[in-house]
Protein backbone atom coordinates (compact mmCIF):
# COMPACT_ATOMS: atom_id res chain seq x y z
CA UNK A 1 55.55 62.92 -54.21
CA UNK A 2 53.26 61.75 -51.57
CA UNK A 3 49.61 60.50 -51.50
CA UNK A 4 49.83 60.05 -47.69
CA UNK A 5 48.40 63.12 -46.24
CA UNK A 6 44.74 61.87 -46.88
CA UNK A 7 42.06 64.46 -45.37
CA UNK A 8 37.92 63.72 -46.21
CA UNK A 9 37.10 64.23 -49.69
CA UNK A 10 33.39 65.72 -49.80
CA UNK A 11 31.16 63.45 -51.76
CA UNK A 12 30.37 64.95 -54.93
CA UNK A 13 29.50 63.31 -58.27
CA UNK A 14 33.24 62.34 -59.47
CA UNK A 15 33.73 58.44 -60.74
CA UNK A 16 34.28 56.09 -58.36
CA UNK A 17 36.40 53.99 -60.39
CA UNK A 18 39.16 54.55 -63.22
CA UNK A 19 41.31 52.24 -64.77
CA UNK A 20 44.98 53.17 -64.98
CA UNK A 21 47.22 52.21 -67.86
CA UNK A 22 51.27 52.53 -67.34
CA UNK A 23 52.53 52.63 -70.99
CA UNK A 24 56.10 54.05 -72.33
CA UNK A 25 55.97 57.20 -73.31
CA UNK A 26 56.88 56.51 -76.91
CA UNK A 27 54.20 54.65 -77.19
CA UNK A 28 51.22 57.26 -76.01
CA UNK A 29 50.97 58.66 -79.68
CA UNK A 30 50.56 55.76 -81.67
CA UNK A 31 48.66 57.70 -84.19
CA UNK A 32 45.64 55.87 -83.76
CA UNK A 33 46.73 52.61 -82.03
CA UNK A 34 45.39 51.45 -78.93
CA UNK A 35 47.26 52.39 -76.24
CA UNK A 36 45.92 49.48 -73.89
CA UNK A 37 47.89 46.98 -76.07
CA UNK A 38 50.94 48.73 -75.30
CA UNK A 39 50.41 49.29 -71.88
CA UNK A 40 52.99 47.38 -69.38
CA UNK A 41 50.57 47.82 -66.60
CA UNK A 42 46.23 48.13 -65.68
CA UNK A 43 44.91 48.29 -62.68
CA UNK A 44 41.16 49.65 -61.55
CA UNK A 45 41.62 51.74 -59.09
CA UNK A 46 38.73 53.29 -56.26
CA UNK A 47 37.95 56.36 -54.95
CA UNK A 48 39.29 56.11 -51.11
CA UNK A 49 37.45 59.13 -50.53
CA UNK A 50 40.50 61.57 -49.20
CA UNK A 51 42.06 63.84 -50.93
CA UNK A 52 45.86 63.98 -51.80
CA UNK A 53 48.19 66.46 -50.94
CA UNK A 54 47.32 67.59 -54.91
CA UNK A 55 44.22 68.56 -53.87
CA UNK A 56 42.07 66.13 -56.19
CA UNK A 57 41.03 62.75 -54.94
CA UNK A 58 42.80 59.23 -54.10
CA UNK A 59 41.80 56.24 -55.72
CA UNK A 60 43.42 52.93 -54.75
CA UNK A 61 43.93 49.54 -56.46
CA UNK A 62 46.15 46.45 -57.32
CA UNK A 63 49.11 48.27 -55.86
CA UNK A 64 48.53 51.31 -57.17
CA UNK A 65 47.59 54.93 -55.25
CA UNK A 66 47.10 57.68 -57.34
CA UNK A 67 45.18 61.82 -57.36
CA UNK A 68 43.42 62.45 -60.19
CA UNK A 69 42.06 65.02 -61.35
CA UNK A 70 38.26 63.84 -62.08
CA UNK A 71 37.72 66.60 -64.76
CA UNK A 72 40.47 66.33 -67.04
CA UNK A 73 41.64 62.45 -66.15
CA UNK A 74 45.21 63.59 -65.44
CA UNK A 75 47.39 61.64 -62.49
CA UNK A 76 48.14 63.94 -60.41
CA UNK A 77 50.65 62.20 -58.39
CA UNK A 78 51.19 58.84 -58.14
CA UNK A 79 52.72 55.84 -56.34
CA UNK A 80 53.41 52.18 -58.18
CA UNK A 81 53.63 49.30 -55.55
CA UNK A 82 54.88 52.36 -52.84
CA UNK A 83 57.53 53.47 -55.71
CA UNK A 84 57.32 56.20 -58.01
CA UNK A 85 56.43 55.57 -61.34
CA UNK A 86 59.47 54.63 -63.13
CA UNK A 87 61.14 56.75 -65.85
CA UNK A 88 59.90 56.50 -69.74
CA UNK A 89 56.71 55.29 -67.68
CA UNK A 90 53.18 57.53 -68.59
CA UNK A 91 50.32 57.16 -66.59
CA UNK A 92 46.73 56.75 -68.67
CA UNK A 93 43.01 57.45 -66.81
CA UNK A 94 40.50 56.22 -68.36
CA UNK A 95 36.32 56.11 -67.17
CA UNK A 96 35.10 52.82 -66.86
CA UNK A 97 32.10 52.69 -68.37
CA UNK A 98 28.79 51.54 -66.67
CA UNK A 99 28.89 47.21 -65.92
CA UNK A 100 32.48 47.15 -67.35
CA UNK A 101 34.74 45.73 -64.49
CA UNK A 102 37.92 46.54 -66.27
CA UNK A 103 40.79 44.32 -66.05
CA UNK A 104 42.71 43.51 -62.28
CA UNK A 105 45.78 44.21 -62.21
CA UNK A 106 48.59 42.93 -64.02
């Protein structure tokens, strides 16, 4: 997987900023749980505005680079500190919502 071949991304209206979470995988049903206490991982990421060899934009934070797919929230591809995402990992998108600034990295 690579995020490198970055070409212009048009402008349009997608977020500018998501927050990943990296949880296990067993963990992404917890029936109700929150997720974000499980998660191993956050960073807020920003659009870079390129597009990934996916097709859907890059956004770029606290060592992560990720495409994601702005109209589902799906990661499309990404990269953890220039690594791929380690086995039994999951990658979680979610919105940040208006004045939130999310937690750094960690």
């Amino acid at each position: 997987m690579s995020t490198h071949a970055k070409r212009p991304h048009p402008r349009s209206a997608h977020p500018l900023r998501f927050e990943i979470l990296l949880v296990p995988e067993h963990v992404e049903d917890r029936g109700g749980a929150s997720v974000e206490n499980s998660a191993v991982r956050t960073a807020v990421v920003e659009a870079t505005g390129h597009t990934g060899e996916s097709g859907y934009p890059i956004y770029e934070g606290h060592g992560l680079v990720a495409d994601i797919d702005p109209g589902t929230r799906t990661v499309e591809a990404l990269l953890v500190d220039g690594r791929e995402l380690d086995y039994g990992l999951t990658a979680l998108v979610r919105e940040l919502e208006p004045g939130r600034a999310g937690r750094p990295g960690r």
